[in-house]
C-alpha atoms as a PDB file:
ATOM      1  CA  UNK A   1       0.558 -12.421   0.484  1.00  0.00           C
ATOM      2  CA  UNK A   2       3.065 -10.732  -1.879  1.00  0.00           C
ATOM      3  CA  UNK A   3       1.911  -7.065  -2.869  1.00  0.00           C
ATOM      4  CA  UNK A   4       3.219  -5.536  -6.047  1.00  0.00           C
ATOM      5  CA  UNK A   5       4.082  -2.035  -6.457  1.00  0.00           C
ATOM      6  CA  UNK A   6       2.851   0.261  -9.612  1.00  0.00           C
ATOM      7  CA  UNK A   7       5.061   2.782  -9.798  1.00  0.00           C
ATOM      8  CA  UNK A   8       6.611   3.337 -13.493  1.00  0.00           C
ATOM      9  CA  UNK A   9       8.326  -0.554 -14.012  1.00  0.00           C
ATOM     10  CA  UNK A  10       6.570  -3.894 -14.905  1.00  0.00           C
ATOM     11  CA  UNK A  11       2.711  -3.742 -15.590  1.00  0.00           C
ATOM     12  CA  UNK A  12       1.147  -5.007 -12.173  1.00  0.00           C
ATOM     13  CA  UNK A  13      -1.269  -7.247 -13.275  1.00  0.00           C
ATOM     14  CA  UNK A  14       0.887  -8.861 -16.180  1.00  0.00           C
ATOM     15  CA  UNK A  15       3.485  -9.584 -12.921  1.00  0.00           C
ATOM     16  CA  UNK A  16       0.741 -10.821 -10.662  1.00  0.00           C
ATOM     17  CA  UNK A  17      -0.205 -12.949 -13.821  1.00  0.00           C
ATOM     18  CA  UNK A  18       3.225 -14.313 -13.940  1.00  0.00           C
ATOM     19  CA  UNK A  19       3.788 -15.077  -9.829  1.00  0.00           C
ATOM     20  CA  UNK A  20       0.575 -16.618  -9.960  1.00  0.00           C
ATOM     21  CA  UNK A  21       1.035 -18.790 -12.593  1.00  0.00           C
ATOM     22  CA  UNK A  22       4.489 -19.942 -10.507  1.00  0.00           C
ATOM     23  CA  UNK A  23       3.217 -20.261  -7.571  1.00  0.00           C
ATOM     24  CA  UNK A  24      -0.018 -22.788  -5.298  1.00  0.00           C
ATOM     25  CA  UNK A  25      -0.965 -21.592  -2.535  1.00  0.00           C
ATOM     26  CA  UNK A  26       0.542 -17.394  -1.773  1.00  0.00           C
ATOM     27  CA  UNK A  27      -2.304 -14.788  -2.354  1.00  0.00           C
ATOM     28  CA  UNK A  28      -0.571 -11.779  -4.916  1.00  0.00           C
ATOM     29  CA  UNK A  29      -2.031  -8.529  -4.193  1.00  0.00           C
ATOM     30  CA  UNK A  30      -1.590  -5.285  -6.814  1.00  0.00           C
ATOM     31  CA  UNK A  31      -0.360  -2.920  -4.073  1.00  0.00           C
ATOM     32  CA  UNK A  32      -1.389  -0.347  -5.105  1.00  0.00           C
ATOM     33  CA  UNK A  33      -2.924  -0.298  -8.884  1.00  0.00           C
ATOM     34  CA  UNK A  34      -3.279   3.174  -9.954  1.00  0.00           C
ATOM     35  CA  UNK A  35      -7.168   4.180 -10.882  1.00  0.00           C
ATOM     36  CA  UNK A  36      -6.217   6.537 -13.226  1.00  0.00           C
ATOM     37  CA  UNK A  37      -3.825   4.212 -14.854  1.00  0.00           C
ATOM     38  CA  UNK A  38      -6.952   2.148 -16.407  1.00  0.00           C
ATOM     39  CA  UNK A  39     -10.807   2.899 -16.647  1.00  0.00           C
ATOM     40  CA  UNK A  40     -12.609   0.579 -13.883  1.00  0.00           C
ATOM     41  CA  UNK A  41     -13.914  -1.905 -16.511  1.00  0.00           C
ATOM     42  CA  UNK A  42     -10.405  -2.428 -17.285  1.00  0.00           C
ATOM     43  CA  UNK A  43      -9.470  -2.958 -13.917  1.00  0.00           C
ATOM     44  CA  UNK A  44     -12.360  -5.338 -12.795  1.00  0.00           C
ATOM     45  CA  UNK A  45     -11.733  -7.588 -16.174  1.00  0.00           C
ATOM     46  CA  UNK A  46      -7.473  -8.157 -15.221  1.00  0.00           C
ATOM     47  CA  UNK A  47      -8.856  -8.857 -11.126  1.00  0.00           C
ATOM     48  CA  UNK A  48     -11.536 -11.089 -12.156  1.00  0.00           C
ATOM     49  CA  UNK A  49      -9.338 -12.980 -14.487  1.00  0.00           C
ATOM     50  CA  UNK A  50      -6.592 -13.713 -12.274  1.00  0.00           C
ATOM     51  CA  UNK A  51      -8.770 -14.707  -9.546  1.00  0.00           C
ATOM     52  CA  UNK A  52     -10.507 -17.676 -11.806  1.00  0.00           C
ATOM     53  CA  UNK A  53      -6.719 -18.684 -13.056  1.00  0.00           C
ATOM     54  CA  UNK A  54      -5.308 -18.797  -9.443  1.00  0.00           C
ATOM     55  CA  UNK A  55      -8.408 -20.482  -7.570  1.00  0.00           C
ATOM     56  CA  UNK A  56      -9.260 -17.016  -5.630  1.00  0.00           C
ATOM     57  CA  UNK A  57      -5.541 -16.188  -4.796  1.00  0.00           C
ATOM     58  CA  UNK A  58      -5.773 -12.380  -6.319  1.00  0.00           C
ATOM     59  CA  UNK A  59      -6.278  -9.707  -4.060  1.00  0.00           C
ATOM     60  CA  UNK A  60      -6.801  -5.985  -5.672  1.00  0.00           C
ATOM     61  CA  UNK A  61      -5.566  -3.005  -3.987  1.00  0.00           C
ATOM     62  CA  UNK A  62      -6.173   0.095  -6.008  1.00  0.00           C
ATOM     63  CA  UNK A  63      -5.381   3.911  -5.189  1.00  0.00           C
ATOM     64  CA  UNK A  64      -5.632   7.691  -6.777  1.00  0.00           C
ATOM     65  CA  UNK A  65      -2.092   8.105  -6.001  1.00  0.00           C
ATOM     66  CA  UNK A  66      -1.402  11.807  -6.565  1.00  0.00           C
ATOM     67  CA  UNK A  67      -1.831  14.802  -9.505  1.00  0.00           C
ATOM     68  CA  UNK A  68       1.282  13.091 -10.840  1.00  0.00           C
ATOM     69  CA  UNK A  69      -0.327   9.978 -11.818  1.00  0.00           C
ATOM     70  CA  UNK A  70      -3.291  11.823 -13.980  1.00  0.00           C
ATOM     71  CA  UNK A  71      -0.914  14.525 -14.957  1.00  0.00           C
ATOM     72  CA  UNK A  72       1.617  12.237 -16.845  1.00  0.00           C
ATOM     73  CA  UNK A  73      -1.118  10.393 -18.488  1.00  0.00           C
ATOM     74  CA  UNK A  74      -2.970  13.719 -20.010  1.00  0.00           C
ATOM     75  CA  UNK A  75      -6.122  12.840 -17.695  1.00  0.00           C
ATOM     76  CA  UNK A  76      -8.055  15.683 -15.566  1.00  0.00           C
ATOM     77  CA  UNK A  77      -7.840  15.064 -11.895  1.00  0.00           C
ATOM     78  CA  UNK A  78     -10.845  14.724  -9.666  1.00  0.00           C
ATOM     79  CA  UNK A  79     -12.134  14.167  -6.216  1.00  0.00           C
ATOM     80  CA  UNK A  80     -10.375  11.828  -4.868  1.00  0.00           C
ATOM     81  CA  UNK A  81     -13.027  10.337  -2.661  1.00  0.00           C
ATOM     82  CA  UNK A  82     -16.006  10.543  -5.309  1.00  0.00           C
ATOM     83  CA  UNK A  83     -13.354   9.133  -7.945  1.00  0.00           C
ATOM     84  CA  UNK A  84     -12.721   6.155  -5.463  1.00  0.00           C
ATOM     85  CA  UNK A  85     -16.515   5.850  -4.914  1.00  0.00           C
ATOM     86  CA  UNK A  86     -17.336   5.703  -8.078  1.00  0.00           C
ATOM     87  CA  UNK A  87     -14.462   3.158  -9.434  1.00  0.00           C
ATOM     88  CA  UNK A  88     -14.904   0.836  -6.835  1.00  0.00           C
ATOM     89  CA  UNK A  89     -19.130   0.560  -7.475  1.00  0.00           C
ATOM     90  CA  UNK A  90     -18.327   0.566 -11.219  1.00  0.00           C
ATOM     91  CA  UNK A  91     -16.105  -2.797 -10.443  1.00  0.00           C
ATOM     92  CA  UNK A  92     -18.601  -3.917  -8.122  1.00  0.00           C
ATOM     93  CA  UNK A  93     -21.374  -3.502 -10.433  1.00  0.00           C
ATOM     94  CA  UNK A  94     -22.465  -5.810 -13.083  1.00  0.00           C
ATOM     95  CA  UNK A  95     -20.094  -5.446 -15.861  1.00  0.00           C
ATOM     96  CA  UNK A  96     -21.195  -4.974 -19.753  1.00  0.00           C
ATOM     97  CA  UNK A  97     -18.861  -7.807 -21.093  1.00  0.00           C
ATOM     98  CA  UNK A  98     -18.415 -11.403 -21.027  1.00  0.00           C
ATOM     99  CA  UNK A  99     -16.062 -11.519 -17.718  1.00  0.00           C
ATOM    100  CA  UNK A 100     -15.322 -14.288 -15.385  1.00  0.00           C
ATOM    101  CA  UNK A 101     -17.960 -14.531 -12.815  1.00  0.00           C
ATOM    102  CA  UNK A 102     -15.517 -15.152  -9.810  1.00  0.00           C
ATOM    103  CA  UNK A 103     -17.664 -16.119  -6.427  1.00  0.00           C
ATOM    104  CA  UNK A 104     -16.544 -14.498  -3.655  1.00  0.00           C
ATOM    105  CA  UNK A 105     -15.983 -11.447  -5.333  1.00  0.00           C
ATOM    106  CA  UNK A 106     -12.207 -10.533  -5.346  1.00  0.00           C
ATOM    107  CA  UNK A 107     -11.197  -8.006  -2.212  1.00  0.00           C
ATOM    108  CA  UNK A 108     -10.564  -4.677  -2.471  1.00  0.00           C
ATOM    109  CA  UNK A 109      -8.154  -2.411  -0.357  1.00  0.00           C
ATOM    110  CA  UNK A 110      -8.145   1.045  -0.644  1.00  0.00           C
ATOM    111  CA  UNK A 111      -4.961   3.068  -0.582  1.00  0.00           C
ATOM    112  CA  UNK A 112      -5.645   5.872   2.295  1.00  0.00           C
ATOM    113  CA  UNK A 113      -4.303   8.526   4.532  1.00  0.00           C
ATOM    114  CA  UNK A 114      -6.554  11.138   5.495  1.00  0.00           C
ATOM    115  CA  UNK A 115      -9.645  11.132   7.357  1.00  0.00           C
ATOM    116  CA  UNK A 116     -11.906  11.237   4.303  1.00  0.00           C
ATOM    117  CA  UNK A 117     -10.658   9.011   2.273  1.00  0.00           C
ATOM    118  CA  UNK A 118     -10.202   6.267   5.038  1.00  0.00           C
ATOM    119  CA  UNK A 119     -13.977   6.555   5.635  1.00  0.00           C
ATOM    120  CA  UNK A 120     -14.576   5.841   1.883  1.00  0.00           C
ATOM    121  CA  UNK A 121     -12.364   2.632   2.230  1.00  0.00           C
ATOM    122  CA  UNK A 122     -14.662   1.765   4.910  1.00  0.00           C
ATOM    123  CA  UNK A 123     -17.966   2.483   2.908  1.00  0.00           C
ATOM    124  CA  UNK A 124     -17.002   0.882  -0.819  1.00  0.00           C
ATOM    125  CA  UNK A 125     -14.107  -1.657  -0.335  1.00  0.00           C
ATOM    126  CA  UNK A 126     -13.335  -4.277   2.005  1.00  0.00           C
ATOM    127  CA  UNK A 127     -10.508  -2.308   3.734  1.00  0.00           C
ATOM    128  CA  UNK A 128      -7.879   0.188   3.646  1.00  0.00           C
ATOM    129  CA  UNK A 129      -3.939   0.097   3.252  1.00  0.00           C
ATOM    130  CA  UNK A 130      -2.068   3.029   4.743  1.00  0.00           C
ATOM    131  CA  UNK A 131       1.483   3.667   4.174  1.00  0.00           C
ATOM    132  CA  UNK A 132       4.613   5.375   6.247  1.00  0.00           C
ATOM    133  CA  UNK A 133       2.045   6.296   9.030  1.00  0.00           C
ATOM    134  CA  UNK A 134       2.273   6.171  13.195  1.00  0.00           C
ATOM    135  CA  UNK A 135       0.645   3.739  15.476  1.00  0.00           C
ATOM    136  CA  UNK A 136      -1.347   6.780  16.749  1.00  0.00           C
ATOM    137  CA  UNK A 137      -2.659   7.603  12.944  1.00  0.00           C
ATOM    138  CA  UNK A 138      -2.982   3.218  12.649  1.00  0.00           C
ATOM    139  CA  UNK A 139      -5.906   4.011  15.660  1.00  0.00           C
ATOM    140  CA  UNK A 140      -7.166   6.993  13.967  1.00  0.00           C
ATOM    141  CA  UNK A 141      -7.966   4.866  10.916  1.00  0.00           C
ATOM    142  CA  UNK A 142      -9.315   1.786  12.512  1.00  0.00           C
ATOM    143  CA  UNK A 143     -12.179   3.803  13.711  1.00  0.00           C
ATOM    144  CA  UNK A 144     -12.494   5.328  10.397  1.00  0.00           C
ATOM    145  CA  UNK A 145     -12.629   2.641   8.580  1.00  0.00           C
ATOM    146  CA  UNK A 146     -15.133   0.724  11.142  1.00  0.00           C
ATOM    147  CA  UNK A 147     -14.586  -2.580  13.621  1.00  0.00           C
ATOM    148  CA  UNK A 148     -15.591  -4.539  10.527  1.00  0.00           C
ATOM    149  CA  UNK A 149     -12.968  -4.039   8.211  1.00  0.00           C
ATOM    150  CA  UNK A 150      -9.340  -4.843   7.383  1.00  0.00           C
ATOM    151  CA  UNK A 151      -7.008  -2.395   8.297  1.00  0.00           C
ATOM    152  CA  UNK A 152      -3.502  -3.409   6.546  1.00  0.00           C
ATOM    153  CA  UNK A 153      -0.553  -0.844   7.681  1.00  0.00           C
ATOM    154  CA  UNK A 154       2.652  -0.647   5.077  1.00  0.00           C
ATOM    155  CA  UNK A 155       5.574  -0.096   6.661  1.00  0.00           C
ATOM    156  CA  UNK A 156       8.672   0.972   5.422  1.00  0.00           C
ATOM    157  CA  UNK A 157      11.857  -1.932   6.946  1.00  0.00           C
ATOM    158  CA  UNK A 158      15.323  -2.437   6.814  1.00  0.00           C
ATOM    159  CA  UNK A 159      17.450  -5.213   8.932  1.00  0.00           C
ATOM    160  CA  UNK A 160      20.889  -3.110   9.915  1.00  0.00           C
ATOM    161  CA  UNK A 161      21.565  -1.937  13.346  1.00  0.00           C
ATOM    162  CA  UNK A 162      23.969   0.396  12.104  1.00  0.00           C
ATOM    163  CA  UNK A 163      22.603   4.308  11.946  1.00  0.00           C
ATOM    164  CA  UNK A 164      24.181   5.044   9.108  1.00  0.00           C
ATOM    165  CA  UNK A 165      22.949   2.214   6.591  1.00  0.00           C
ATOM    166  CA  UNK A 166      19.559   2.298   8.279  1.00  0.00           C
ATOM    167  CA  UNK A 167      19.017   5.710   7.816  1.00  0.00           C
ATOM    168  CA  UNK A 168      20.926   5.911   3.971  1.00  0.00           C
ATOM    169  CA  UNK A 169      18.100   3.177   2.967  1.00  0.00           C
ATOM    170  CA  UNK A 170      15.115   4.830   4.756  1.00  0.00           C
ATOM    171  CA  UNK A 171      16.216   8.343   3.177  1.00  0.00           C
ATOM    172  CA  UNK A 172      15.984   5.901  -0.413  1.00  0.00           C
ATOM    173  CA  UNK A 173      12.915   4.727   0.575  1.00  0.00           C
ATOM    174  CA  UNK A 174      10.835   7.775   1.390  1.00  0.00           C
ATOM    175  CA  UNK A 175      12.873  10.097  -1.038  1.00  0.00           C
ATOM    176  CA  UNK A 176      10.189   9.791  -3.346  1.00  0.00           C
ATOM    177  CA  UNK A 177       7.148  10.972  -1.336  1.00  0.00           C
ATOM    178  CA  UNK A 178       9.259  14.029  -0.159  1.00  0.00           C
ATOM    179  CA  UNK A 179       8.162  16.592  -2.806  1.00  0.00           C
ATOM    180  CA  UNK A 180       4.606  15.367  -2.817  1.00  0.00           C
ATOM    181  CA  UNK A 181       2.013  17.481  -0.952  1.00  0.00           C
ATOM    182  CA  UNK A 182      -0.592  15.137   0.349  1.00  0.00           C
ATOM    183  CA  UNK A 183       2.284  13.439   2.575  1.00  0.00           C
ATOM    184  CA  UNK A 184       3.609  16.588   3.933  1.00  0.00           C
ATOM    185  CA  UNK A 185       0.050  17.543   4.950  1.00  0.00           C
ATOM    186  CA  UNK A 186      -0.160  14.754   6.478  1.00  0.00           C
ATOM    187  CA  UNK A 187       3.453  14.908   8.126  1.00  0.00           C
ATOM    188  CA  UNK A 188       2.818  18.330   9.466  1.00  0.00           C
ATOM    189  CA  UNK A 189      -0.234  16.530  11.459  1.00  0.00           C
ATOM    190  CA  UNK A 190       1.959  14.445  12.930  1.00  0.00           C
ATOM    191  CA  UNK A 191       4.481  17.136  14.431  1.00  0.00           C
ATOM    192  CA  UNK A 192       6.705  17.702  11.025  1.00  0.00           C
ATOM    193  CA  UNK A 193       7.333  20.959   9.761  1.00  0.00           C
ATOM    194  CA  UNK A 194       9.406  21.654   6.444  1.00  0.00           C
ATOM    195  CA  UNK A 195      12.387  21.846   7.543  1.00  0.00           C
ATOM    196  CA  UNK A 196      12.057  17.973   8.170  1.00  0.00           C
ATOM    197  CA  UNK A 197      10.744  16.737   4.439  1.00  0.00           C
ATOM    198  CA  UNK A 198      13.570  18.875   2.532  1.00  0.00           C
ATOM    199  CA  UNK A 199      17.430  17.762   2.371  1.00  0.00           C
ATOM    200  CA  UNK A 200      16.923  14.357   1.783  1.00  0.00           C
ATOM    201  CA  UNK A 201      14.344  13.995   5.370  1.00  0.00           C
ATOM    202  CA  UNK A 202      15.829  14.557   9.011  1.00  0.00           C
ATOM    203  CA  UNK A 203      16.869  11.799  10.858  1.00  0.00           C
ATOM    204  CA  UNK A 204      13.428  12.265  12.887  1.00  0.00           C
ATOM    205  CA  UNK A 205      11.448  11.757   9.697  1.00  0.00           C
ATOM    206  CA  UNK A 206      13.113   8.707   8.909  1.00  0.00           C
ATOM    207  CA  UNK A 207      13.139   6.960  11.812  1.00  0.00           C
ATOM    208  CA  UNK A 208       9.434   7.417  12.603  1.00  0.00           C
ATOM    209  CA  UNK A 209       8.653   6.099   9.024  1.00  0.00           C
ATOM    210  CA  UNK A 210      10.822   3.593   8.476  1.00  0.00           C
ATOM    211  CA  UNK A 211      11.574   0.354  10.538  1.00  0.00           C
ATOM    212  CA  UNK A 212      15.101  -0.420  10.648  1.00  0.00           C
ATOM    213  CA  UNK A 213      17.388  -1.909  13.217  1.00  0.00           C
ATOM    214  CA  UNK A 214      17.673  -5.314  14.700  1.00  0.00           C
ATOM    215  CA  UNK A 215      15.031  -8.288  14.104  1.00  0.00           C
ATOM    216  CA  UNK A 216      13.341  -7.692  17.984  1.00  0.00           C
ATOM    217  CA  UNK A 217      13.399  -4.050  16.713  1.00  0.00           C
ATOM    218  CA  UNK A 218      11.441  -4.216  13.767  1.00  0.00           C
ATOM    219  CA  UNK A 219       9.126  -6.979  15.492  1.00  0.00           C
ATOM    220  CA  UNK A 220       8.675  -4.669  18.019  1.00  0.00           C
ATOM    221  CA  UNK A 221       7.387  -1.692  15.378  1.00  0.00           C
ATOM    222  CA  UNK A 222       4.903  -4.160  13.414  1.00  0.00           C
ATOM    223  CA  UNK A 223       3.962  -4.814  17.363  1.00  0.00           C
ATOM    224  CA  UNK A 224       2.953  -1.318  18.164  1.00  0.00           C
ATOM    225  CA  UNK A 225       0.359  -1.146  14.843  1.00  0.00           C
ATOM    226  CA  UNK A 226      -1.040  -4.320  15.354  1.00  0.00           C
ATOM    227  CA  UNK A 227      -1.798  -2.625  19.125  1.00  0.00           C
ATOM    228  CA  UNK A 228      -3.497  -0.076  17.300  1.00  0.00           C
ATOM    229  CA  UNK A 229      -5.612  -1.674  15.585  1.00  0.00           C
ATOM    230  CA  UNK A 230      -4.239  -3.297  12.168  1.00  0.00           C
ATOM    231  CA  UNK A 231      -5.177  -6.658  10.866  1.00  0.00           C
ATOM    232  CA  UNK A 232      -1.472  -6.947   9.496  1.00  0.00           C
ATOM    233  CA  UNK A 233       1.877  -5.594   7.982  1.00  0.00           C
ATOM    234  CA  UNK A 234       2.817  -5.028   5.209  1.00  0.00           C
ATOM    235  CA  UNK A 235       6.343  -5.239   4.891  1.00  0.00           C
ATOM    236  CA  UNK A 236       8.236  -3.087   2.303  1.00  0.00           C
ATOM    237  CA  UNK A 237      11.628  -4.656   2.724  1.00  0.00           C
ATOM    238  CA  UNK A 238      14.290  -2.325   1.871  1.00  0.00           C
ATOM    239  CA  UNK A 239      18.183  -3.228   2.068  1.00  0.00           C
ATOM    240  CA  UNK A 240      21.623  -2.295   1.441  1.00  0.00           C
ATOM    241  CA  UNK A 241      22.050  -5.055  -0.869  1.00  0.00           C
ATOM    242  CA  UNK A 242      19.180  -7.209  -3.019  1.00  0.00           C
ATOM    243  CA  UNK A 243      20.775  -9.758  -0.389  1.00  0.00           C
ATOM    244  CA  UNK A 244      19.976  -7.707   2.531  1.00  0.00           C
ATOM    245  CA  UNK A 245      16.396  -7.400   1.660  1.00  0.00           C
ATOM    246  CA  UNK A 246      16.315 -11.189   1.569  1.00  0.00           C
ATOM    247  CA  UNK A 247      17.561 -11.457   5.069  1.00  0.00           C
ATOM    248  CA  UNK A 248      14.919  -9.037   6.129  1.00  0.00           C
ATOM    249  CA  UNK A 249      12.289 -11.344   4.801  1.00  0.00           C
ATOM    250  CA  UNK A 250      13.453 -14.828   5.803  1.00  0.00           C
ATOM    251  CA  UNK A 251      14.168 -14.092   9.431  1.00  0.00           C
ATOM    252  CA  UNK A 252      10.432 -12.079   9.385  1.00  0.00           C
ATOM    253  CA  UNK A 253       9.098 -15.316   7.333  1.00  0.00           C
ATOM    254  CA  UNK A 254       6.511 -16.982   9.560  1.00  0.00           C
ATOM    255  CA  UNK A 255       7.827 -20.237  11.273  1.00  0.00           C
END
């Protein structure tokens, strides 16, 4: 499966739309779609549609993200877990349009880090995706989320055995969740203090998050959270070069 990003580029469900339409037989996940980016009517219409064009390939992963994603958009933040509750039943529900009755009903994942919030992927969707975590927290949230359902662990990779280029690219990678508070709390669980999310990230920070190195390396990494409990990776394949990122994912590709 391919999972799409929704950051501040290409709409995510207008590019899963597009792959989809290119493509037989790969499942195209939004990874993750933003609640507060669309109401959940909105949101269960563009799933159920592109799982009746692609013959059930669409997957939907959806998330609160952070203040920044309601701030920028004028819209009041809430609860995160009763906001997540209540989106995900509202999709679930029956829907008060003419909408594509799609049988199975198209998965959900759940973007989640903290205890709460992994229980709520557990209760309303059909599992949870975590992102730059440990093996130890990838235990913690397979009992959270229960026996029963899919635990899928992002991580962070980049193909260099060099120190330098593997730790320039990680630095890139997690740059952006530096600032934001609900990863340092979580960080500071883990054995981080400040000192280790300012400057650009210690070394320490970066290594723990990100996967780089050699091939056996990285195997090795996805290894350890599979251990732990995850159904499967999710790779986020970062590079040196758009070239680099391809190497990553052809000698990962499964045989």
């Amino acid at each position: 499966s391919v999972w799409l990003p929704d950051i501040f580029g290409r709409e995510i469900y207008v590019t899963a739309g597009f792959i989809l339409h290119h493509t037989t037989t790969i499942k195209v996940a939004s990874g993750i779609a933003h609640m507060y980016g669309r109401d959940a009517i909105c949101s269960a219409q563009a799933a159920r549609t592109l799982s009746e064009l692609s013959g059930g390939r669409f997957i939907q992963g959806l998330g609160v993200s952070n203040t920044l994603a309601s701030e920028m958009r004028g819209i009041a933040w809430e609860n995160p877990m009763q906001k997540t509750r209540q989106y995900v039943n509202a999709i679930r529900g029956p829907l008060p349009i003419h909408s594509p009755a799609v049988y199975p009903p198209v998965p959900i994942f759940i973007a989640a880090h903290g205890p709460k919030m992994l229980a709520v992927a557990g209760e309303v969707a059909d599992g949870a995706n975590t992102y730059m975590q440990t093996p130890e927290h990838t235990s913690q949230a397979r009992r959270l989320v229960g026996p029963d359902k899919i635990l899928n662990v992002v991580l962070p990779c980049c193909l260099t055995t060099d120190p330098t280029i593997g730790r320039a690219v990680g630095r890139a990678m997690v740059s952006i969740y530096l600032p934001l508070p609900a990863y340092q709390r979580q960080w500071a669980t883990q054995g981080f203090s400040e000192s280790d999310w300012t400057d650009g990230g210690s070394d320490r920070l970066v290594d723990t998050y990100v996967a780089w190195g050699s091939v056996q390396t990285i195997k090795t990494r996805m290894q350890e959270h599979i251990d732990a409990g995850a159904d499967s990776i999710i790779m986020a394949a970062g590079g040196s070069s758009p070239e680099n990122s391809w190497d990553l994912l052809e000698a990962l590709a499964p045989n």
